[in-house]
PDB file of N, CA and C in Angstrom:
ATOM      1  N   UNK A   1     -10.490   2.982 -11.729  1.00  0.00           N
ATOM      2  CA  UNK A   1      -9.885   1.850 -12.406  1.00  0.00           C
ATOM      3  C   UNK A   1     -10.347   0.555 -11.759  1.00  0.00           C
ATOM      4  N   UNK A   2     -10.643  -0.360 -12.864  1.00  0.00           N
ATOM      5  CA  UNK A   2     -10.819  -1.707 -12.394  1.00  0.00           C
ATOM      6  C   UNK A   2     -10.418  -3.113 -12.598  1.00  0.00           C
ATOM      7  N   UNK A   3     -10.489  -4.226 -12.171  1.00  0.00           N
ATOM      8  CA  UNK A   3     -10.051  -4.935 -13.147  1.00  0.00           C
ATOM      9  C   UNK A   3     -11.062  -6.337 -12.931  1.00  0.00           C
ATOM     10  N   UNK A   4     -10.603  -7.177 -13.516  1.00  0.00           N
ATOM     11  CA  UNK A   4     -11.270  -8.187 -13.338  1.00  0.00           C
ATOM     12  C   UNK A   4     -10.950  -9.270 -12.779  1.00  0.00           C
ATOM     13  N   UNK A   5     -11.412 -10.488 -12.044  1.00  0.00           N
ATOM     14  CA  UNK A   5     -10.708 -11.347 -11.736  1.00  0.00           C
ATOM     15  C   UNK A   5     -11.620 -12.303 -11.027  1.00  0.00           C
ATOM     16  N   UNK A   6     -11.505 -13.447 -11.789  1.00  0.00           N
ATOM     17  CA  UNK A   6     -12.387 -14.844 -11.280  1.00  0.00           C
ATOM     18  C   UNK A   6     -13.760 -14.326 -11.424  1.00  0.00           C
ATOM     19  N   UNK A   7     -14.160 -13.392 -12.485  1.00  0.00           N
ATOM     20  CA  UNK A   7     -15.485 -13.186 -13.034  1.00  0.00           C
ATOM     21  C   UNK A   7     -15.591 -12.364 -12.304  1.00  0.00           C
ATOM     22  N   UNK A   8     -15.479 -11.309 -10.988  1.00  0.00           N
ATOM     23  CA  UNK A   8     -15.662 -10.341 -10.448  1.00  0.00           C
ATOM     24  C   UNK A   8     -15.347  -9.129 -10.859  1.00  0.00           C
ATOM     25  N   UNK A   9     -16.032  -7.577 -10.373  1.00  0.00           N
ATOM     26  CA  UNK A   9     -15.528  -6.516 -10.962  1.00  0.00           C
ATOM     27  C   UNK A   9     -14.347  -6.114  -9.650  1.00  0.00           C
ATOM     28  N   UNK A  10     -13.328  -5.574  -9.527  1.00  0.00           N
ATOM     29  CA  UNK A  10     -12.651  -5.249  -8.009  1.00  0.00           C
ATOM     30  C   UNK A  10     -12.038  -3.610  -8.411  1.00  0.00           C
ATOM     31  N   UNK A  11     -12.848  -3.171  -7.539  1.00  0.00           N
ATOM     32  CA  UNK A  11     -11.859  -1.291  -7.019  1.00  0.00           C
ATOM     33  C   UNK A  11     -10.784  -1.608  -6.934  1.00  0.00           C
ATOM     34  N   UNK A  12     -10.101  -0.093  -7.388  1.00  0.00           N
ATOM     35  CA  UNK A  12      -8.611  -0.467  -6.820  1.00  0.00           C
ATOM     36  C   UNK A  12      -8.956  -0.429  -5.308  1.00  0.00           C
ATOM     37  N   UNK A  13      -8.279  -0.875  -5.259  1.00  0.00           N
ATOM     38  CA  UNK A  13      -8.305  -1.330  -3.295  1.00  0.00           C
ATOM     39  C   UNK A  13      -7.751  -0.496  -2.908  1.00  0.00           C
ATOM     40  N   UNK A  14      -7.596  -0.090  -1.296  1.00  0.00           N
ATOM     41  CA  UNK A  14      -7.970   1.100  -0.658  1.00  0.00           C
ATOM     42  C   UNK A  14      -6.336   1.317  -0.295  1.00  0.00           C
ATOM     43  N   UNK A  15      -5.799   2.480  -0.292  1.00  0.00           N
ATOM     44  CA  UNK A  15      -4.548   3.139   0.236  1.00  0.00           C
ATOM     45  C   UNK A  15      -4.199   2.705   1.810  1.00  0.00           C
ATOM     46  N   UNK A  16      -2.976   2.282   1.824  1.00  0.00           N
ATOM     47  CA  UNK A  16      -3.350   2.329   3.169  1.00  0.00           C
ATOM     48  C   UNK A  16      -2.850   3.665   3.735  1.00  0.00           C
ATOM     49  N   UNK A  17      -2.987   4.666   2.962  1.00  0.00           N
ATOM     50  CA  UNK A  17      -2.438   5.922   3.573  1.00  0.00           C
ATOM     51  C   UNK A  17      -3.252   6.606   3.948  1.00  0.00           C
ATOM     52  N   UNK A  18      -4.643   6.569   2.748  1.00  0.00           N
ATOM     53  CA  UNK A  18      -5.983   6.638   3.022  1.00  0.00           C
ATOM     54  C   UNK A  18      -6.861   6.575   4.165  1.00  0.00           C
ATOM     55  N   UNK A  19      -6.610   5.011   4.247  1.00  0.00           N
ATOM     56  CA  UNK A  19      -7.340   4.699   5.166  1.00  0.00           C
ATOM     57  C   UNK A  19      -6.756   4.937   6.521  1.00  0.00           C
ATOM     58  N   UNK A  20      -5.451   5.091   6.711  1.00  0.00           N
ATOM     59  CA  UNK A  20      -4.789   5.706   7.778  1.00  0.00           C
ATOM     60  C   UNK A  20      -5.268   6.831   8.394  1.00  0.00           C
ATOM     61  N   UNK A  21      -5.534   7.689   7.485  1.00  0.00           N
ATOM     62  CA  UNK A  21      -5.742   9.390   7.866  1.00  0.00           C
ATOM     63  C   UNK A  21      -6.968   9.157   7.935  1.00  0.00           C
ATOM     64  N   UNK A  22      -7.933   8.683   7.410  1.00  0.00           N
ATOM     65  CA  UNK A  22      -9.745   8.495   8.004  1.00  0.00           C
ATOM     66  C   UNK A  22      -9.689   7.732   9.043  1.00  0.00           C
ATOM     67  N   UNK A  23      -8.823   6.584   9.095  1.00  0.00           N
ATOM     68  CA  UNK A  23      -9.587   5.932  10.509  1.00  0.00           C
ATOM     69  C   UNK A  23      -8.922   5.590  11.541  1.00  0.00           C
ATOM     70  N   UNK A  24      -7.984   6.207  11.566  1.00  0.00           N
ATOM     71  CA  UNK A  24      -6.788   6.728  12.537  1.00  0.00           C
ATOM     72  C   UNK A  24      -6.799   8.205  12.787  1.00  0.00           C
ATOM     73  N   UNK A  25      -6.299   8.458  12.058  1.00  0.00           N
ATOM     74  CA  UNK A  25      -5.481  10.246  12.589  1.00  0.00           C
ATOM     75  C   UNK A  25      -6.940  10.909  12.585  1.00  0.00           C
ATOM     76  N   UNK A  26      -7.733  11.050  11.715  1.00  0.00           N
ATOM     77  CA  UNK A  26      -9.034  12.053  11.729  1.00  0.00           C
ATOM     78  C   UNK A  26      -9.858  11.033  12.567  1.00  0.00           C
ATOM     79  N   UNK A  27     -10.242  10.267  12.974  1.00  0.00           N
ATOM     80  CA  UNK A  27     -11.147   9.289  14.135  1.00  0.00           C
ATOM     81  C   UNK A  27     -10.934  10.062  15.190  1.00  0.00           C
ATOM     82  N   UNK A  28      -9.333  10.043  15.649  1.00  0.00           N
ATOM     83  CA  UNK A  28      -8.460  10.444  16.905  1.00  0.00           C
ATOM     84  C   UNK A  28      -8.890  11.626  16.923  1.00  0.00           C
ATOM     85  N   UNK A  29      -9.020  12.580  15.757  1.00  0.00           N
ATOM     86  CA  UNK A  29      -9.248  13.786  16.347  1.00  0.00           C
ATOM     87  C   UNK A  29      -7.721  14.629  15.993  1.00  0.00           C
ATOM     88  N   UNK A  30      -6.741  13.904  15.701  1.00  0.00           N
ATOM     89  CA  UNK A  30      -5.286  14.382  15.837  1.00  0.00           C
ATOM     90  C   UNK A  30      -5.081  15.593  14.471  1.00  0.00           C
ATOM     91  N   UNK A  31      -4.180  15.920  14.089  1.00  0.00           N
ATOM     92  CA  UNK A  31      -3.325  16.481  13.552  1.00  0.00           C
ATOM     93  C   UNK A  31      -2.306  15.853  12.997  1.00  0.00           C
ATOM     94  N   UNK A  32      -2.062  16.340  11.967  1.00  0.00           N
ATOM     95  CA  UNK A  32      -0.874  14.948  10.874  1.00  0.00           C
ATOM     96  C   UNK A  32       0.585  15.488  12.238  1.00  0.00           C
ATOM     97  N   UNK A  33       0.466  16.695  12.568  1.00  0.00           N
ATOM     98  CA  UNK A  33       1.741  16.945  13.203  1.00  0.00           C
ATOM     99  C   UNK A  33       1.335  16.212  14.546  1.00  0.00           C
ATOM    100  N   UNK A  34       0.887  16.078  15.391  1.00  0.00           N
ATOM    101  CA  UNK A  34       0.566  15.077  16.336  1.00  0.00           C
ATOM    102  C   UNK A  34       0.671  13.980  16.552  1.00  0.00           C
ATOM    103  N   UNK A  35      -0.201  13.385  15.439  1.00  0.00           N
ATOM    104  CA  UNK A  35       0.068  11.709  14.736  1.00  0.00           C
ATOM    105  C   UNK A  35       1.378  11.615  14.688  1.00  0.00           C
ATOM    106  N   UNK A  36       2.907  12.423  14.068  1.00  0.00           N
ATOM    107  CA  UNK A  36       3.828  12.341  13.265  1.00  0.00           C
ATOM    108  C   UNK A  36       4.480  12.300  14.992  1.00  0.00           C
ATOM    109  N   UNK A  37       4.433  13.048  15.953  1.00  0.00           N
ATOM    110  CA  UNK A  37       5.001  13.447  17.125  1.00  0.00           C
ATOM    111  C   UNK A  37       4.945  11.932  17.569  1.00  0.00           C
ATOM    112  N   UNK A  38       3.545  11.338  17.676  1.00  0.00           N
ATOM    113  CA  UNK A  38       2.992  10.047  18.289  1.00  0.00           C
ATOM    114  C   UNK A  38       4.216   8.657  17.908  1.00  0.00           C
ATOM    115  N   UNK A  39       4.067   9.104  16.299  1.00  0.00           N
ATOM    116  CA  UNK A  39       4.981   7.881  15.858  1.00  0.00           C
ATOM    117  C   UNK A  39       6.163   8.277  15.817  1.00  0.00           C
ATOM    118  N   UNK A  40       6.509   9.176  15.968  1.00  0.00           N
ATOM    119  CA  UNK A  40       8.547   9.607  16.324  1.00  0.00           C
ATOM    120  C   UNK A  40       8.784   9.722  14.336  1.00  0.00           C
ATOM    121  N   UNK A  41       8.077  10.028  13.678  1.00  0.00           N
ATOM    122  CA  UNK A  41       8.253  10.922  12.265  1.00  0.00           C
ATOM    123  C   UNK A  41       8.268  11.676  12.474  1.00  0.00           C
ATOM    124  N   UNK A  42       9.026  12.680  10.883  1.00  0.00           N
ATOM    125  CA  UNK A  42       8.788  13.853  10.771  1.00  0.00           C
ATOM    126  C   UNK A  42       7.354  13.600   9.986  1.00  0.00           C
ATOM    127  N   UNK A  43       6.761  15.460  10.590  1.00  0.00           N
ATOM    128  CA  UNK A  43       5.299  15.816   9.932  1.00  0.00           C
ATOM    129  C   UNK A  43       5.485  15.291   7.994  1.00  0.00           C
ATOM    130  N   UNK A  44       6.474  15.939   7.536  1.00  0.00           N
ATOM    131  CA  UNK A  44       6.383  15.770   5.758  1.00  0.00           C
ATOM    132  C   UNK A  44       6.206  14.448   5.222  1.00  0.00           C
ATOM    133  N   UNK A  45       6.862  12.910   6.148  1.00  0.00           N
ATOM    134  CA  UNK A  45       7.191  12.096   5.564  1.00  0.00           C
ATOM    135  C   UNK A  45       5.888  10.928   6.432  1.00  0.00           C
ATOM    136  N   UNK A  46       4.967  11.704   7.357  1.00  0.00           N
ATOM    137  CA  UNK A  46       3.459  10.985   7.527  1.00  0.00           C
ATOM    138  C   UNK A  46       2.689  11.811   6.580  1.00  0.00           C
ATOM    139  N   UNK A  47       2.527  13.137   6.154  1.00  0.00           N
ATOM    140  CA  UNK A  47       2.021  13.798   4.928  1.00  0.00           C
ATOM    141  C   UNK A  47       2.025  12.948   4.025  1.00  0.00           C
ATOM    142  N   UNK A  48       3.151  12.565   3.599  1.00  0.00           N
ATOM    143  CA  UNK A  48       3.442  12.008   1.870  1.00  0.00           C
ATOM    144  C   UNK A  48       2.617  10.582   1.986  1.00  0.00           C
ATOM    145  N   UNK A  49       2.880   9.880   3.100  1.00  0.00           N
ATOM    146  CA  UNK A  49       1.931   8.817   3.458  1.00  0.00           C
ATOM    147  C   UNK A  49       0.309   8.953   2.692  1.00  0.00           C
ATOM    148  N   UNK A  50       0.210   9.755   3.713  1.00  0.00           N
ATOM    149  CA  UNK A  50      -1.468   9.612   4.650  1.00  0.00           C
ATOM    150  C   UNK A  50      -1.905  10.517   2.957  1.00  0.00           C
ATOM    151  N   UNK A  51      -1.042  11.512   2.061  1.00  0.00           N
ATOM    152  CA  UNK A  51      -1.864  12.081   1.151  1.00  0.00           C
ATOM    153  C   UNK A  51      -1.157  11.396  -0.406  1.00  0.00           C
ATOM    154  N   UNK A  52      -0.982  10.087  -0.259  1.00  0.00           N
ATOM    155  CA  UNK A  52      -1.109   9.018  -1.128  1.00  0.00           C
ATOM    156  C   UNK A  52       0.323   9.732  -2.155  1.00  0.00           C
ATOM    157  N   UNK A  53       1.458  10.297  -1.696  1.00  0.00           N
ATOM    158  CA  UNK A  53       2.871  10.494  -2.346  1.00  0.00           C
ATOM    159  C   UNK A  53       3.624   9.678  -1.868  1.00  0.00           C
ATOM    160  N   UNK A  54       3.556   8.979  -1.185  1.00  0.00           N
ATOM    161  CA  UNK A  54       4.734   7.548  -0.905  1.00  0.00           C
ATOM    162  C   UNK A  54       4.085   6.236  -0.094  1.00  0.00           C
ATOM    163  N   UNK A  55       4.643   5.557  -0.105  1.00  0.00           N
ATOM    164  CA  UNK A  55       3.990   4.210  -0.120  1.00  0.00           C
ATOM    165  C   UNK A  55       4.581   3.891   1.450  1.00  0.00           C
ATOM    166  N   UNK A  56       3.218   2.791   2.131  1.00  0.00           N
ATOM    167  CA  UNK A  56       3.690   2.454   3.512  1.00  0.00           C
ATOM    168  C   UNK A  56       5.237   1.740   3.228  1.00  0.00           C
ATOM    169  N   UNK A  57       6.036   1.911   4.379  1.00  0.00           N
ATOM    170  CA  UNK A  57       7.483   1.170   4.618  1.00  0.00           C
ATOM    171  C   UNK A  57       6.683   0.132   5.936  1.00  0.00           C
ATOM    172  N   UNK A  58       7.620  -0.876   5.843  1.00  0.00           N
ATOM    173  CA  UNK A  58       7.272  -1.775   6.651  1.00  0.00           C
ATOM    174  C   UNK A  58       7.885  -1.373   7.889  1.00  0.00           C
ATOM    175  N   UNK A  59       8.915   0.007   8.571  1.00  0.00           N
ATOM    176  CA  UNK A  59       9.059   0.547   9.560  1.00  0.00           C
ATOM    177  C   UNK A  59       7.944   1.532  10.056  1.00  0.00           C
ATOM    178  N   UNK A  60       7.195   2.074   9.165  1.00  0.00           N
ATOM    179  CA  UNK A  60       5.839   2.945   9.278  1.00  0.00           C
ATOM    180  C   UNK A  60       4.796   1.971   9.975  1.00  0.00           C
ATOM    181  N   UNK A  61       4.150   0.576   9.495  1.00  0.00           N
ATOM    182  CA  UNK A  61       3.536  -0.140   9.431  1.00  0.00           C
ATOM    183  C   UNK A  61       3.918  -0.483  10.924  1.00  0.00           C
ATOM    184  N   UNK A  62       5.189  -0.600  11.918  1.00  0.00           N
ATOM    185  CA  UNK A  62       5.150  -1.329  12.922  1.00  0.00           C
ATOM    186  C   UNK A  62       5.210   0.143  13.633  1.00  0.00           C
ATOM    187  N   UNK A  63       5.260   1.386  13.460  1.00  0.00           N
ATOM    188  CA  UNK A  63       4.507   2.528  14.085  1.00  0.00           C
ATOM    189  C   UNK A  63       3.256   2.236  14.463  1.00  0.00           C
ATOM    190  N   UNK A  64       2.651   2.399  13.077  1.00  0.00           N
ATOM    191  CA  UNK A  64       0.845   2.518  13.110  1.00  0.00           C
ATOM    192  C   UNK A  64       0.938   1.554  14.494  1.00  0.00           C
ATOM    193  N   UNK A  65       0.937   0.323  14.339  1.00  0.00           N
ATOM    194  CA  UNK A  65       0.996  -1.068  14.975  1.00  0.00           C
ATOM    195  C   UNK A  65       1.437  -0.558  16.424  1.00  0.00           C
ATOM    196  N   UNK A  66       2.137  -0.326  17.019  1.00  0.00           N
ATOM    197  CA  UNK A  66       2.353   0.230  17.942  1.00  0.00           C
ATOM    198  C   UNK A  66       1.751   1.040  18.735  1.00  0.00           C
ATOM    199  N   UNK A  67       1.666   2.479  18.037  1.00  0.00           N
ATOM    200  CA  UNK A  67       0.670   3.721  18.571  1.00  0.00           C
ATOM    201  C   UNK A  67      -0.667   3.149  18.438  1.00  0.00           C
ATOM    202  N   UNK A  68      -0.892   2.801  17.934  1.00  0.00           N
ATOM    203  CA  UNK A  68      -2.498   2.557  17.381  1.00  0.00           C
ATOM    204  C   UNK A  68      -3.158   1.290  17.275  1.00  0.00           C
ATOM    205  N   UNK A  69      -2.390   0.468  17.349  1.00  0.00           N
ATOM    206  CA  UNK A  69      -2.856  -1.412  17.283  1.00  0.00           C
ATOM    207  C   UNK A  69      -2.924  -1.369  16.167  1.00  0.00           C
ATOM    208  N   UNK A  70      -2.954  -1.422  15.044  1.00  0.00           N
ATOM    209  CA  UNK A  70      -3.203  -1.186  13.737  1.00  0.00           C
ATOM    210  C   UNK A  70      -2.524  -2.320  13.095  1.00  0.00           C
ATOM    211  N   UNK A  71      -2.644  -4.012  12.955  1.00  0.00           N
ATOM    212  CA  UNK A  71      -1.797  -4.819  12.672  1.00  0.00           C
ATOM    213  C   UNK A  71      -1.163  -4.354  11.431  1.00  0.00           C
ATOM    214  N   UNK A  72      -0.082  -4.635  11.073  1.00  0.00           N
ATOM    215  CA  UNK A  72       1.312  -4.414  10.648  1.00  0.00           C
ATOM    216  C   UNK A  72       1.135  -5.258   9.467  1.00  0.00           C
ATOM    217  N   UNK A  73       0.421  -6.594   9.469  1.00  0.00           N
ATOM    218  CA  UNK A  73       0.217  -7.207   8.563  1.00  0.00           C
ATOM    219  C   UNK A  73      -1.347  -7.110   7.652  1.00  0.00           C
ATOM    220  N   UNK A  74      -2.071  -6.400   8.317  1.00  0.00           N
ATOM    221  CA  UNK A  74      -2.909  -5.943   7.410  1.00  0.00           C
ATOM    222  C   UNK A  74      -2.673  -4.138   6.591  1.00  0.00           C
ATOM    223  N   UNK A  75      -1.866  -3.895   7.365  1.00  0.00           N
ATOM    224  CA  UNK A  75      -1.492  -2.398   6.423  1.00  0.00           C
ATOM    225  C   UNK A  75      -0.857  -2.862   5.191  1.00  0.00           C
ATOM    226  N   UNK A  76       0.330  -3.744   5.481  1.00  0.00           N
ATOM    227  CA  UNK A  76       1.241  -4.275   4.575  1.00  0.00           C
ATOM    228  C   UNK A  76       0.437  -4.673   3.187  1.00  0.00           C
ATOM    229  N   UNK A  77      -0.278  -5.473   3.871  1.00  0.00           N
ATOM    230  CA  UNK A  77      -1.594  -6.481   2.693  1.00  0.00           C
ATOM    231  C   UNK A  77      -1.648  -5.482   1.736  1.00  0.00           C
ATOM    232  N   UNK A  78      -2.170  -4.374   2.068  1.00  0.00           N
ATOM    233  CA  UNK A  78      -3.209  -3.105   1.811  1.00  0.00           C
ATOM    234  C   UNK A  78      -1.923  -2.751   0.459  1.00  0.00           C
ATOM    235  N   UNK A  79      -0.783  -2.352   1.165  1.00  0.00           N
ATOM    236  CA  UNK A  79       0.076  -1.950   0.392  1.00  0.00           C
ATOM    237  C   UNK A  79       0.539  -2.744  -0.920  1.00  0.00           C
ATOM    238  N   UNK A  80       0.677  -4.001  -0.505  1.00  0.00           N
ATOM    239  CA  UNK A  80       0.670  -5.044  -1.489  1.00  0.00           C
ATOM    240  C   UNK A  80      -0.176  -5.067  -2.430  1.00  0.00           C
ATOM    241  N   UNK A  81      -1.276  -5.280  -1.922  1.00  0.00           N
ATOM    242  CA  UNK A  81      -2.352  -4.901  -3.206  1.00  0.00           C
ATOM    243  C   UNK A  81      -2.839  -3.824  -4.013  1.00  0.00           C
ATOM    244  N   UNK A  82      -2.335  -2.679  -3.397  1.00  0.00           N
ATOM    245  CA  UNK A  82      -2.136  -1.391  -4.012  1.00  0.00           C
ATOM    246  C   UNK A  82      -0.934  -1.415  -5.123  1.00  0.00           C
ATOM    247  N   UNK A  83       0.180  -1.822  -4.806  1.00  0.00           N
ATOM    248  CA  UNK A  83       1.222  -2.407  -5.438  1.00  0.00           C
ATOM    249  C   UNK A  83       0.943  -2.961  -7.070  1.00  0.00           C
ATOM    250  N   UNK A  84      -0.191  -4.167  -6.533  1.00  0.00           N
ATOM    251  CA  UNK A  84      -0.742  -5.133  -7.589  1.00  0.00           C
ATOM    252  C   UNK A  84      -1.162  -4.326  -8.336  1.00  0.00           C
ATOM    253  N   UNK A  85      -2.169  -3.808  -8.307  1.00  0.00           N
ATOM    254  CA  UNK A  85      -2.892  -3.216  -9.309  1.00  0.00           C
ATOM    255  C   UNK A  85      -2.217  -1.920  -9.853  1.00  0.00           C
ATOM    256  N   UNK A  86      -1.484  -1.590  -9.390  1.00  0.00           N
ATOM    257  CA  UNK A  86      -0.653  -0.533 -10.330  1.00  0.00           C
ATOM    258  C   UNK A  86      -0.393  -1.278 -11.230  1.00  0.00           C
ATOM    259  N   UNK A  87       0.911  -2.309 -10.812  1.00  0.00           N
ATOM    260  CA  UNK A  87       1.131  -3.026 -11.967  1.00  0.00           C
ATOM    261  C   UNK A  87       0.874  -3.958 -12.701  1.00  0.00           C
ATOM    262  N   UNK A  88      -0.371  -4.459 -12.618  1.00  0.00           N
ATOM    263  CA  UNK A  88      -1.848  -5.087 -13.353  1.00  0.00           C
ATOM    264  C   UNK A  88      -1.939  -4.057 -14.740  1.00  0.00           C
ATOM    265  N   UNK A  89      -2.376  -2.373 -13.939  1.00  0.00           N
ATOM    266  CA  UNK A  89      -2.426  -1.348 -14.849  1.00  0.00           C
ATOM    267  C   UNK A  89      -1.501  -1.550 -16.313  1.00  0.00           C
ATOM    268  N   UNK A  90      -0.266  -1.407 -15.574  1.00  0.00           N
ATOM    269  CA  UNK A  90       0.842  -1.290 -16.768  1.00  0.00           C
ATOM    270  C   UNK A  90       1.306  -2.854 -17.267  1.00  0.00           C
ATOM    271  N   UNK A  91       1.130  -3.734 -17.348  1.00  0.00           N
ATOM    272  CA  UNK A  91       1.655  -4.975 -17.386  1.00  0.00           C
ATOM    273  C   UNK A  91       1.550  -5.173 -18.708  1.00  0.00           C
ATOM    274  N   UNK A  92       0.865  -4.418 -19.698  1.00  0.00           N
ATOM    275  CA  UNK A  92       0.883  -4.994 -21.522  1.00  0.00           C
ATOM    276  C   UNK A  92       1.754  -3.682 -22.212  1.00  0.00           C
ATOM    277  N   UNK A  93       2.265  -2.568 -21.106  1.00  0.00           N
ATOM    278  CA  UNK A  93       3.373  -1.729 -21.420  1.00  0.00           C
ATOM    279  C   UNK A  93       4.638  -1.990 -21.341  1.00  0.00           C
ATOM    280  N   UNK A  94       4.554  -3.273 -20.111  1.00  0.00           N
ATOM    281  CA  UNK A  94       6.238  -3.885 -20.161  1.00  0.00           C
ATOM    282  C   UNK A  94       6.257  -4.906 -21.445  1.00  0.00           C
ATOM    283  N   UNK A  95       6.946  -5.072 -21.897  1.00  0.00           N
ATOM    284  CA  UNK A  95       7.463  -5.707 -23.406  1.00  0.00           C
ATOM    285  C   UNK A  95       8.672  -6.516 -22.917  1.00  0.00           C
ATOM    286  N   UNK A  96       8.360  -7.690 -22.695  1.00  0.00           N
ATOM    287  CA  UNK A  96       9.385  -8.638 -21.828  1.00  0.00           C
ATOM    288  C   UNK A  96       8.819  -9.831 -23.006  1.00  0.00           C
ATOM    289  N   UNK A  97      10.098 -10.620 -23.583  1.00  0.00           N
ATOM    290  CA  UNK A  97       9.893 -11.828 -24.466  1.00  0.00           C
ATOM    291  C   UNK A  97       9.887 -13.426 -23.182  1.00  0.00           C
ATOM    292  N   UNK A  98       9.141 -14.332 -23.841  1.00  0.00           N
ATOM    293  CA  UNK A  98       9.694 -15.213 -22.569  1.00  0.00           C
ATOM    294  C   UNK A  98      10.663 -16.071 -23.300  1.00  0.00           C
ATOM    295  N   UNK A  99      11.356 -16.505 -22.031  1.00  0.00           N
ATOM    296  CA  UNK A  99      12.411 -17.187 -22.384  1.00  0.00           C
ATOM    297  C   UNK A  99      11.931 -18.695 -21.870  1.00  0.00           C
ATOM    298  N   UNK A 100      12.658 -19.562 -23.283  1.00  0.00           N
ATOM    299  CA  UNK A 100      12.515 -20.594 -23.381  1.00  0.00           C
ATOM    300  C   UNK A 100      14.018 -21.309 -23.390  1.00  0.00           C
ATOM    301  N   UNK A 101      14.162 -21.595 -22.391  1.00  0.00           N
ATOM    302  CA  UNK A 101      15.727 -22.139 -22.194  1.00  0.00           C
ATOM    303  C   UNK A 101      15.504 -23.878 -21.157  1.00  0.00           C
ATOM    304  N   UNK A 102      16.504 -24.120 -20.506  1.00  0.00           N
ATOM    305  CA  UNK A 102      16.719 -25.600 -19.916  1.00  0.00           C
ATOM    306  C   UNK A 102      15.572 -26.164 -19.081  1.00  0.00           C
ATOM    307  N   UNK A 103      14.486 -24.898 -18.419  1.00  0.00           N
ATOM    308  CA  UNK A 103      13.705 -24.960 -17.718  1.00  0.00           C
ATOM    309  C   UNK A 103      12.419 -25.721 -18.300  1.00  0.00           C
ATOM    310  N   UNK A 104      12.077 -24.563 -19.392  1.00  0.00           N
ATOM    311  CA  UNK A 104      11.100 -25.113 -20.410  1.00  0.00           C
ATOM    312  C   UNK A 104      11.266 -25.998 -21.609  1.00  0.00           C
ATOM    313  N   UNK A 105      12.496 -26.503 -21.313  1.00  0.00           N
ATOM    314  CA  UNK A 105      12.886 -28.036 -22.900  1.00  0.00           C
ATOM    315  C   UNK A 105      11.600 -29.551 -22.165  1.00  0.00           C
ATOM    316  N   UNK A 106      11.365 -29.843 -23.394  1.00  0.00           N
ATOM    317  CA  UNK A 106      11.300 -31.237 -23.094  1.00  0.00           C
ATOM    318  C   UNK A 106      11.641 -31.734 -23.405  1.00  0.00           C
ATOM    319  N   UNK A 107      11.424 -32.991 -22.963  1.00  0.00           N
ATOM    320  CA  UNK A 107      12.257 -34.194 -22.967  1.00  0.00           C
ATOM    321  C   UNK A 107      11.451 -35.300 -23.515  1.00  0.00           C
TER     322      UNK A 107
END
């Protein structure tokens, strides 16, 4: 999937759960149960992470950040923009009217 923007083509941008488990946990050499030991998780709920079934929490994010240096504010980003483009995807499926009330009168 792609989209467009300011004349560019853009990937969906990268997981940060993805990119967690390539350039963290498999770099290290670790084990999701290791990694999970490292950051004081359970193994299922760095799984659901790292194999793209749940989305970083901003308590996960100051793990990574911690164990790993991994700034907190670039995972977040990651997530954010993963975020975006989901709902880029669906955005002509929501059926929302706009409202024209006191904000938008002129005068």
């Amino acid at each position: 999937m792609y989209t467009k923007q300011n004349g560019f083509k853009l990937d969906q941008p990268a997981a940060p759960g993805r990119f967690l488990a390539e350039e963290i946990i498999a770099a290290e050499g670790l084990t999701i149960t290791e990694a999970a030991a490292i950051l004081g998780v359970t193994r299922p709920a760095l799984s659901a992470l790292l194999n793209g079934r749940s989305s970083l929490s901003v308590e996960m994010a100051i793990r990574f950040d911690k164990a790993f240096g991994v700034k907190m504010e670039t995972l977040l980003a990651m997530q954010t923009a993963c975020d975006l483009a989901a709902a880029r995807a669906k955005f002509n499926q929501i059926k929302v009217e706009r409202y024209v009330g006191k904000m938008n009168e002129k005068t």
